[in-house]
C-alpha atoms as a PDB file:
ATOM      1  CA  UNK A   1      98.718 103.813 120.781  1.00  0.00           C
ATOM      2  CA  UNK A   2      98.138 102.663 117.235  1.00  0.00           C
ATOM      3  CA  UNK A   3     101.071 101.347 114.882  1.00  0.00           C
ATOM      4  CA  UNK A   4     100.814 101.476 111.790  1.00  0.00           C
ATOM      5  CA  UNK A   5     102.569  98.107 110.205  1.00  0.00           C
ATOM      6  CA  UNK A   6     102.747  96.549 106.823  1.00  0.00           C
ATOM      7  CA  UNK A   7     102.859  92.874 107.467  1.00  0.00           C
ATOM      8  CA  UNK A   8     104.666  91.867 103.993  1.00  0.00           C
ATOM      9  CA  UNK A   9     107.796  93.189 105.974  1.00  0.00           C
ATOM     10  CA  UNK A  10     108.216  89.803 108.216  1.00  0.00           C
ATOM     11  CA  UNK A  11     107.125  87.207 105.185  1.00  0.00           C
ATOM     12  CA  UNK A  12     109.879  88.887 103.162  1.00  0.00           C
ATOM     13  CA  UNK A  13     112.155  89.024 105.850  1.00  0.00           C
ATOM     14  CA  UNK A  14     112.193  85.789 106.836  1.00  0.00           C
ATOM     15  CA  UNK A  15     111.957  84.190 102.858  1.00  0.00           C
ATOM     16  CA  UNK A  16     114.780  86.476 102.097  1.00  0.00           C
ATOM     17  CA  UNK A  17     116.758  84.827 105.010  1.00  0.00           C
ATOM     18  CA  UNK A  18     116.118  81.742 104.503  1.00  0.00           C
ATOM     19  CA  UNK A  19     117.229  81.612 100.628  1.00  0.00           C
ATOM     20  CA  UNK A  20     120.475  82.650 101.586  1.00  0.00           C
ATOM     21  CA  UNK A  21     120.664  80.135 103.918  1.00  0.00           C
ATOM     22  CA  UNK A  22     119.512  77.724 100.821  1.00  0.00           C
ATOM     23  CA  UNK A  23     121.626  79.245  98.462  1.00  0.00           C
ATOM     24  CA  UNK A  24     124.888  79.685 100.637  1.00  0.00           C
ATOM     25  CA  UNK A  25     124.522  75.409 102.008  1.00  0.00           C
ATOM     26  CA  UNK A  26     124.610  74.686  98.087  1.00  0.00           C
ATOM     27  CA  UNK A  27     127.937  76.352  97.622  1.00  0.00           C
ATOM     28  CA  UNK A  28     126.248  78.603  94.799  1.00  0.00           C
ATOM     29  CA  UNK A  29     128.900  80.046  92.581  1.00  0.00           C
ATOM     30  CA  UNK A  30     127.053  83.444  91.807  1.00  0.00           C
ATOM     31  CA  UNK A  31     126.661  84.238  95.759  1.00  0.00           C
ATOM     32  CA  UNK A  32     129.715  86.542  96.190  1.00  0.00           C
ATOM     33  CA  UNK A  33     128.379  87.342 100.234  1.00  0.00           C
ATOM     34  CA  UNK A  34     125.464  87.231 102.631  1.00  0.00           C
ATOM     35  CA  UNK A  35     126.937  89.163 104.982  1.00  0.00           C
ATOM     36  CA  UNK A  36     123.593  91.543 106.705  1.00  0.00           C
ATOM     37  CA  UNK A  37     123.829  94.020 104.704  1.00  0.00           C
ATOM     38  CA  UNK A  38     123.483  92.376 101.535  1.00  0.00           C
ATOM     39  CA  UNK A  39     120.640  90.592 103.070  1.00  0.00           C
ATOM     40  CA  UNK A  40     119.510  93.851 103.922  1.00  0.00           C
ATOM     41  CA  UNK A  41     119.876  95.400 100.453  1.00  0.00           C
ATOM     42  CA  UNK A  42     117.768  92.155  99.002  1.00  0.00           C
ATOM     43  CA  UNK A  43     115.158  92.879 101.107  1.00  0.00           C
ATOM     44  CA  UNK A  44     114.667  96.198 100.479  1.00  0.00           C
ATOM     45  CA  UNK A  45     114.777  95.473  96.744  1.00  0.00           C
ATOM     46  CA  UNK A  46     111.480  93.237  97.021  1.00  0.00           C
ATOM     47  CA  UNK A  47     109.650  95.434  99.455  1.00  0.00           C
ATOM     48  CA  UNK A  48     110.160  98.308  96.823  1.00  0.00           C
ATOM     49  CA  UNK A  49     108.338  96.062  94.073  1.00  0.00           C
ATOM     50  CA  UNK A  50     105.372  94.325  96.303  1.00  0.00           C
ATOM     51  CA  UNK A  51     102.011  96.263  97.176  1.00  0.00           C
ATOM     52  CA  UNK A  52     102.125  97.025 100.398  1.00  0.00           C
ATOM     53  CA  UNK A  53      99.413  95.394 102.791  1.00  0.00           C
ATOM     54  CA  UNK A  54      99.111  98.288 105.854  1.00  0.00           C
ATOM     55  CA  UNK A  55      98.012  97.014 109.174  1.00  0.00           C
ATOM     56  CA  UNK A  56      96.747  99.382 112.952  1.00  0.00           C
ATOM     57  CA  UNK A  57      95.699  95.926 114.804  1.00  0.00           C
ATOM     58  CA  UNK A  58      95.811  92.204 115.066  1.00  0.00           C
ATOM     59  CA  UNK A  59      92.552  92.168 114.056  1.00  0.00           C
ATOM     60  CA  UNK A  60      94.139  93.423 110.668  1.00  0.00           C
ATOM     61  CA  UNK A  61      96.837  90.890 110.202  1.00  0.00           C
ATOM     62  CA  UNK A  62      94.503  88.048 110.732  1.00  0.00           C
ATOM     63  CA  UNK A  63      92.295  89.822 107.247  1.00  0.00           C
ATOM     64  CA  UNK A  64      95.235  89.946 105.748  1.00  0.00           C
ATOM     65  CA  UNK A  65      95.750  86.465 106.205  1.00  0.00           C
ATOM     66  CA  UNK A  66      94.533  85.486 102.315  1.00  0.00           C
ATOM     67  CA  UNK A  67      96.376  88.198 100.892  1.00  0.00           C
ATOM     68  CA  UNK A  68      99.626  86.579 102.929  1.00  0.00           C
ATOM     69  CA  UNK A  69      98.423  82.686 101.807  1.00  0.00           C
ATOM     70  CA  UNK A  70      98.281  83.343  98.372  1.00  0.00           C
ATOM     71  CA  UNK A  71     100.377  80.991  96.570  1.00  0.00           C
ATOM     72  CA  UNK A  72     101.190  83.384  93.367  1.00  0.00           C
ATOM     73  CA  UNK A  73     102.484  86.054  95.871  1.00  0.00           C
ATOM     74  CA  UNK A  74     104.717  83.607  97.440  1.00  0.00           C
ATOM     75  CA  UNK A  75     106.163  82.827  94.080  1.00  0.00           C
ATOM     76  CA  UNK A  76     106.728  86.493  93.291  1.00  0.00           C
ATOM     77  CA  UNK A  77     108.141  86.874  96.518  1.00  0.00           C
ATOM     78  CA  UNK A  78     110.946  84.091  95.738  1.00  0.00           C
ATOM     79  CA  UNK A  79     111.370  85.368  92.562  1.00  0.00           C
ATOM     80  CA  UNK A  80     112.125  88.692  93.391  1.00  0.00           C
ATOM     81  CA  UNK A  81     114.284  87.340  96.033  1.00  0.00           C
ATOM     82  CA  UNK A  82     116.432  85.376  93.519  1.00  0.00           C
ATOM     83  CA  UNK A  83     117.324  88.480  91.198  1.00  0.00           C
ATOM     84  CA  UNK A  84     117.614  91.055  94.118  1.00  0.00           C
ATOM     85  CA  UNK A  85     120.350  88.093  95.766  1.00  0.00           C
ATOM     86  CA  UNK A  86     121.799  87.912  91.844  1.00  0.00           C
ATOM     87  CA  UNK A  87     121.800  91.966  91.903  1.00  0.00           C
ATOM     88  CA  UNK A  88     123.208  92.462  95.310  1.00  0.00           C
ATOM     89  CA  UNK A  89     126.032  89.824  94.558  1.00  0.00           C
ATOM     90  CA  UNK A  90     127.266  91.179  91.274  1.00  0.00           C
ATOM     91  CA  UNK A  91     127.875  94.843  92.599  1.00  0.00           C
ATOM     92  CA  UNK A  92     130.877  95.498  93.157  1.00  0.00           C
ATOM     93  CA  UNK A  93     131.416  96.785  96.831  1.00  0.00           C
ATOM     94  CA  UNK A  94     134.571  96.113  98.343  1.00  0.00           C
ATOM     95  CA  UNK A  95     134.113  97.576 101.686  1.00  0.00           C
ATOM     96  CA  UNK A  96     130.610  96.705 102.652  1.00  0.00           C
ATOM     97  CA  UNK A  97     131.773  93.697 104.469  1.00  0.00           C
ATOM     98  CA  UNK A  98     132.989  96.187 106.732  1.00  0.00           C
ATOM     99  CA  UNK A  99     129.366  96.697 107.998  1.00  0.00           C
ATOM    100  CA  UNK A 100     128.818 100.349 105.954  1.00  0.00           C
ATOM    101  CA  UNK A 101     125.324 100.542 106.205  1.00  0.00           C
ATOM    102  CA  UNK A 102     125.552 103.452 103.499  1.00  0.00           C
ATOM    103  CA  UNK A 103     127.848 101.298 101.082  1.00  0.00           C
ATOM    104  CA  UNK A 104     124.689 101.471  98.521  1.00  0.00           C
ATOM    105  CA  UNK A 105     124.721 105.678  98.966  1.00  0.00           C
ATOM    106  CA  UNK A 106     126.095 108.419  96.598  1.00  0.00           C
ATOM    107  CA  UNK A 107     128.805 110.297  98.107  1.00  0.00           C
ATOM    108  CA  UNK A 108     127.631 113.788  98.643  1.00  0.00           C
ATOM    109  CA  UNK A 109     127.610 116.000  96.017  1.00  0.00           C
ATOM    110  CA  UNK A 110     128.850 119.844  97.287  1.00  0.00           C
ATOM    111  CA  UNK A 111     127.259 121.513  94.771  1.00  0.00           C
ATOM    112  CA  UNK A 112     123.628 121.967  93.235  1.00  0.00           C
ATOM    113  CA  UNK A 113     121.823 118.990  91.748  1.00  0.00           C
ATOM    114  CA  UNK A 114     118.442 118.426  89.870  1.00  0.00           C
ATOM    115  CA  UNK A 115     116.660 115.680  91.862  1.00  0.00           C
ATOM    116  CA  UNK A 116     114.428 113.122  89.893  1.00  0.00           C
ATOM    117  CA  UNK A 117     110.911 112.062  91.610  1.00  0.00           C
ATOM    118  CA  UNK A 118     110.333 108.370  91.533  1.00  0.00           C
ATOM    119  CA  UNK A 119     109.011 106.965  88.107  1.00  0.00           C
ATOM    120  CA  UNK A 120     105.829 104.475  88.486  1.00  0.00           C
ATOM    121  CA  UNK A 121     103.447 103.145  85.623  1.00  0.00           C
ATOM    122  CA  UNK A 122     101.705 100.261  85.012  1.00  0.00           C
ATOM    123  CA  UNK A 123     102.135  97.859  81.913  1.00  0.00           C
ATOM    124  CA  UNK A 124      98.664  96.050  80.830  1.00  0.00           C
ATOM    125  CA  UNK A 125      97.738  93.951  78.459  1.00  0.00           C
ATOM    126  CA  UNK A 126      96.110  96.070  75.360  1.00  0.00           C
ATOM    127  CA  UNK A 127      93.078  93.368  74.968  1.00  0.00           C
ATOM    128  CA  UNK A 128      92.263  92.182  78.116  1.00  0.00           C
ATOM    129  CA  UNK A 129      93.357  95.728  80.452  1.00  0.00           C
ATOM    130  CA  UNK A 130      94.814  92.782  82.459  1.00  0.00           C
ATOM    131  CA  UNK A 131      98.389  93.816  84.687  1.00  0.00           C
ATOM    132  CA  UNK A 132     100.836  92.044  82.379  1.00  0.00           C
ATOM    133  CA  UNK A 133     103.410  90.189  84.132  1.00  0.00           C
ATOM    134  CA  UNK A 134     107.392  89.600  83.161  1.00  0.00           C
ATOM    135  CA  UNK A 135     107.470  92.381  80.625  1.00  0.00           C
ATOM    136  CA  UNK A 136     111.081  94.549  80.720  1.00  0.00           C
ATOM    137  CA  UNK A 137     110.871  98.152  81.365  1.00  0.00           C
ATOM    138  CA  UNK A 138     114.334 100.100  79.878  1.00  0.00           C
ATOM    139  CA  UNK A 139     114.282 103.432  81.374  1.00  0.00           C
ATOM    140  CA  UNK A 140     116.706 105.892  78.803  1.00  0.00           C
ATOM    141  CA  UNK A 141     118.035 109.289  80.128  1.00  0.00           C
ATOM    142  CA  UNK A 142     119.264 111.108  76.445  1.00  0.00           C
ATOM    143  CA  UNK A 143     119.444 108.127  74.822  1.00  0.00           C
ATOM    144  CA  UNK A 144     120.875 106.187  77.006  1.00  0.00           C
ATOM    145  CA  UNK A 145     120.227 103.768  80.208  1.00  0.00           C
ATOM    146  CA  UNK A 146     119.397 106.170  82.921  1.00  0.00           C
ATOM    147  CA  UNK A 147     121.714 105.852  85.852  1.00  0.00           C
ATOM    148  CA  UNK A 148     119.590 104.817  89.448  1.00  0.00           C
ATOM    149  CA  UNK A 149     120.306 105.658  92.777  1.00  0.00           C
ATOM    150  CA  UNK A 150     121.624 102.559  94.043  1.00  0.00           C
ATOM    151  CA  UNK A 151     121.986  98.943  93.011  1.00  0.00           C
ATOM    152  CA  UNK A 152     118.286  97.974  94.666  1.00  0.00           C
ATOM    153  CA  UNK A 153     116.392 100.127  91.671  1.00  0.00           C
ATOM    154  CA  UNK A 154     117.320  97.877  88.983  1.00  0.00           C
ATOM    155  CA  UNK A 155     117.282  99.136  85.049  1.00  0.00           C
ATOM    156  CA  UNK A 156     115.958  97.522  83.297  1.00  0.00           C
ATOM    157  CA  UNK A 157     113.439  95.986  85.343  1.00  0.00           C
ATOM    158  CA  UNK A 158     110.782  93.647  85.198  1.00  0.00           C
ATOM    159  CA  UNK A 159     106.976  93.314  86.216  1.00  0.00           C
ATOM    160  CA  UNK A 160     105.522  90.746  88.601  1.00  0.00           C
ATOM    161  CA  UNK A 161     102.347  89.403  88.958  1.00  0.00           C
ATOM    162  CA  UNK A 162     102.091  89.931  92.713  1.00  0.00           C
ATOM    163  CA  UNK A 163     103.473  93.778  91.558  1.00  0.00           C
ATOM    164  CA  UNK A 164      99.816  93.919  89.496  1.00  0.00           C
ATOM    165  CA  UNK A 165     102.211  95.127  86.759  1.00  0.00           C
ATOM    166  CA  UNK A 166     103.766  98.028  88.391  1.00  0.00           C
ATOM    167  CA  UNK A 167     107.057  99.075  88.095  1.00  0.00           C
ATOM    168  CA  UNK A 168     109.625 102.216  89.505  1.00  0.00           C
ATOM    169  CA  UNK A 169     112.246 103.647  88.883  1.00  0.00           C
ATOM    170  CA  UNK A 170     114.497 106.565  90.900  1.00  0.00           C
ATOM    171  CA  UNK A 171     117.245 108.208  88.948  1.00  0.00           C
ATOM    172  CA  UNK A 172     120.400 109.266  90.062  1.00  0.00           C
ATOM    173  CA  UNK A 173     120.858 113.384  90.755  1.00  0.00           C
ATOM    174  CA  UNK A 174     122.517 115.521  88.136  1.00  0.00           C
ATOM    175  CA  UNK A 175     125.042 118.630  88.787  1.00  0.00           C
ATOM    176  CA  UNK A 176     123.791 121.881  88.231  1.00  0.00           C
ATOM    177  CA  UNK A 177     125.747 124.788  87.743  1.00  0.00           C
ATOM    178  CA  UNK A 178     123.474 126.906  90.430  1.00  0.00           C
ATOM    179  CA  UNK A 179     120.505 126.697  92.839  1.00  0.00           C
ATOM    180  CA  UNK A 180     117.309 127.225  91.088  1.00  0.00           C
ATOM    181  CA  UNK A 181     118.010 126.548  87.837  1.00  0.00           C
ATOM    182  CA  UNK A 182     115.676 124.913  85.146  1.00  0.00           C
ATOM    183  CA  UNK A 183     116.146 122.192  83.098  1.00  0.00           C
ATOM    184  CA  UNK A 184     114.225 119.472  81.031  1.00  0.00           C
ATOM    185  CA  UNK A 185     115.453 116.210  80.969  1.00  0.00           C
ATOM    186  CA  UNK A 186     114.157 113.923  78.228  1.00  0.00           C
ATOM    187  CA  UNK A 187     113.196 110.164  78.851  1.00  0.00           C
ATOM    188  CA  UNK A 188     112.182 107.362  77.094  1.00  0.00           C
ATOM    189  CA  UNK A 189     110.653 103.799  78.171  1.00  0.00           C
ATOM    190  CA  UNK A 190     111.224 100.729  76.446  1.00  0.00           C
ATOM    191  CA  UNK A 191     108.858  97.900  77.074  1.00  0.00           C
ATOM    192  CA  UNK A 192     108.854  94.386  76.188  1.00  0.00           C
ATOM    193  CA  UNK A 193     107.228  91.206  76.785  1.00  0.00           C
ATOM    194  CA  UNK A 194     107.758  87.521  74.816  1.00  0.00           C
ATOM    195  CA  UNK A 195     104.807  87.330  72.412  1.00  0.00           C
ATOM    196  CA  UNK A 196     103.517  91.303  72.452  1.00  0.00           C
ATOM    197  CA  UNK A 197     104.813  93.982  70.140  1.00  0.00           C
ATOM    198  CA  UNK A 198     107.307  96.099  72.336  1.00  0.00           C
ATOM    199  CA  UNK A 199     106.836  99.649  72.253  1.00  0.00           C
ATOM    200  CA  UNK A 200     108.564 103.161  73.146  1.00  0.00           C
ATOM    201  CA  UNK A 201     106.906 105.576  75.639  1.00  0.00           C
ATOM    202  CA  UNK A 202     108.690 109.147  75.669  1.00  0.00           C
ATOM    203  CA  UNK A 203     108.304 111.833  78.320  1.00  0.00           C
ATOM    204  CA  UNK A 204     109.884 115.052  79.423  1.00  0.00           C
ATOM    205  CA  UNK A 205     110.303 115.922  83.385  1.00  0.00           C
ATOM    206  CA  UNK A 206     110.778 119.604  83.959  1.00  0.00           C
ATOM    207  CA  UNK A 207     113.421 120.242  87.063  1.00  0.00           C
ATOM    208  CA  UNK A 208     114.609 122.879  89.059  1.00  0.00           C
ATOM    209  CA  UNK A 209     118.043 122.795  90.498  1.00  0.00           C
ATOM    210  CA  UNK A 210     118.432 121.969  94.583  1.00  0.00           C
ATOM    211  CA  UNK A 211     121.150 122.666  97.036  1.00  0.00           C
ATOM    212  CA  UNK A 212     120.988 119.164  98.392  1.00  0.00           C
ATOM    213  CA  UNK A 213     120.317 115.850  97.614  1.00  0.00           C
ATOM    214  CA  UNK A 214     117.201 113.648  97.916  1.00  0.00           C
ATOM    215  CA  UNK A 215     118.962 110.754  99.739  1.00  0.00           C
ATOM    216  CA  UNK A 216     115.822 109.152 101.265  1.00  0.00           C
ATOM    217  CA  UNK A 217     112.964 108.142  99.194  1.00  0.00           C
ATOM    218  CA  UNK A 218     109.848 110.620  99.966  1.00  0.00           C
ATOM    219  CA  UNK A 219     106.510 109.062  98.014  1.00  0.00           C
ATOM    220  CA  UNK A 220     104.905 112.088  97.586  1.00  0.00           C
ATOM    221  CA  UNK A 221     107.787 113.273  95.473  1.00  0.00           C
ATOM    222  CA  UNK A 222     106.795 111.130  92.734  1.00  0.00           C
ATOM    223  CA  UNK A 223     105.748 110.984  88.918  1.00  0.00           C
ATOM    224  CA  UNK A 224     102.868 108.555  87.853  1.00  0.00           C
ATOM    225  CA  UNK A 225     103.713 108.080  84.068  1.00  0.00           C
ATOM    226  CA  UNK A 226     100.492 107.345  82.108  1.00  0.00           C
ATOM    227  CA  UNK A 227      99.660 103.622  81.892  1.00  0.00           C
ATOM    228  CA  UNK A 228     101.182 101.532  78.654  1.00  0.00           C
ATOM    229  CA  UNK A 229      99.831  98.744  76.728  1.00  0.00           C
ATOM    230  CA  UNK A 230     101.188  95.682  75.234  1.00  0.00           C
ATOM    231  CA  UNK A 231      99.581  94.106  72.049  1.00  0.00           C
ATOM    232  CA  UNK A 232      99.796  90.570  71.376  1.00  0.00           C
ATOM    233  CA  UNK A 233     102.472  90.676  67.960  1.00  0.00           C
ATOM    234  CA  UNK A 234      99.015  89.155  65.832  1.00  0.00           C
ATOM    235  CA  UNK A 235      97.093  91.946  67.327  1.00  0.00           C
ATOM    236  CA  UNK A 236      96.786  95.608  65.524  1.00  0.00           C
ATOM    237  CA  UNK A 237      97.292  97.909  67.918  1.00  0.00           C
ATOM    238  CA  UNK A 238      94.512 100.683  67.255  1.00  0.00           C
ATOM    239  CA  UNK A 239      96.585 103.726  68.863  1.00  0.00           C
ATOM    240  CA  UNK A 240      99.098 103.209  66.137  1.00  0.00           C
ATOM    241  CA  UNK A 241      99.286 104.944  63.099  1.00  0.00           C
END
């Protein structure tokens, strides 16, 4: 029978685990715990912002074998490591030493919500159509920073180059008054980068009410938002007035 497997699962797994190691031997003051379910938490919070690499055979992991080599995808790897670990640590979760596997969850709601699909884009460079790496995605909800799920879907967040300048976003249900009922929440994206001209992206998401919660991540149910570009600040942007 045929598995399928993708094989960044073990190389983050095992980087993940050893920089806590790292991190806990240096007496780190920012490292609150590294208990397994913070480990756990970290790792999920890279595997949501690499490409996956899908495997059926051994045959497949051995082609994969560049993809797994390549020294800038180690280095995203590390550094998503560092700010999921940073993340993890700051959030403040009293009982999850306990071993609550759901200390990350909502508690459940007992009446209607409106349930968001995942948010992905892409942020290029406006010249070159290149991904562009470390720019800062602000996701606003009204006006202001939209709430996320849990503390692994980070706002704002940033763009990696092993991430080919991707970035998501999953926002926290709302209460509705009743099943089936429509709404249209208003969004807006904020996106920076040192040395390009930030911009504003907005966008409307048309919902209708739920009688339960989304509480694990479906990728169908998803919005691709339209890809942005970032100018260089001594560039004219032609798509602006």
């Amino acid at each position: 029978m045929l598995n399928i497997h993708n094989v960044m699962e073990e190389q983050v797994i095992t980087r993940v685990n050893e920089l806590y190691d790292q991190v806990k031997a240096r007496g780190t003051p920012w490292l609150s715990c590294d208990c397994k379910n913070c480990r756990l938490d970290t790792i999920c919070f890279v595997l949501n912002r690499l490409q996956p690499h899908y495997v059926v055979s051994g045959r497949g992991v051995t082609h994969n074998g560049e993809v797994l080599g390549d020294s800038q995808l180690a280095a995203d790897v590390d550094k998503l490591a560092i700010e999921g670990m940073r993340l993890v640590s700051s959030a403040k979760r009293p009982y999850h030493q306990a071993g609550n596997k759901n200390a990350f969850m909502m508690p459940e709601f007992n009446q209607p919500v409106f349930n968001f699909p995942t948010f992905m884009g892409n942020i290029l460079d406006g010249s070159s159509f290149e991904p562009l790496a470390d720019a800062t995605i602000l996701l606003k909800q009204e006006g202001s920073a939209a709430e996320m799920m849990d503390v692994t879907w980070s706002n704002p967040c940033k763009t990696f180059a092993a991430t080919k300048g991707s970035y998501t976003f999953w926002v926290k249900p709302v209460l509705a008054k009743n099943e089936e009922e429509n709404r249209l929440f208003r969004f807006s994206l904020e996106v920076s980068a040192e040395g390009y001209t930030p911009i504003t992206y907005a966008f409307s998401v048309p919902l209708v009410s739920e009688c339960f919660d989304r509480r694990e991540l479906n990728s169908t149910y998803s919005l691709k938002i339209q890809d942005l570009f970032l100018f260089h600040g001594d560039i004219e942007n032609d798509m602006e007035d």
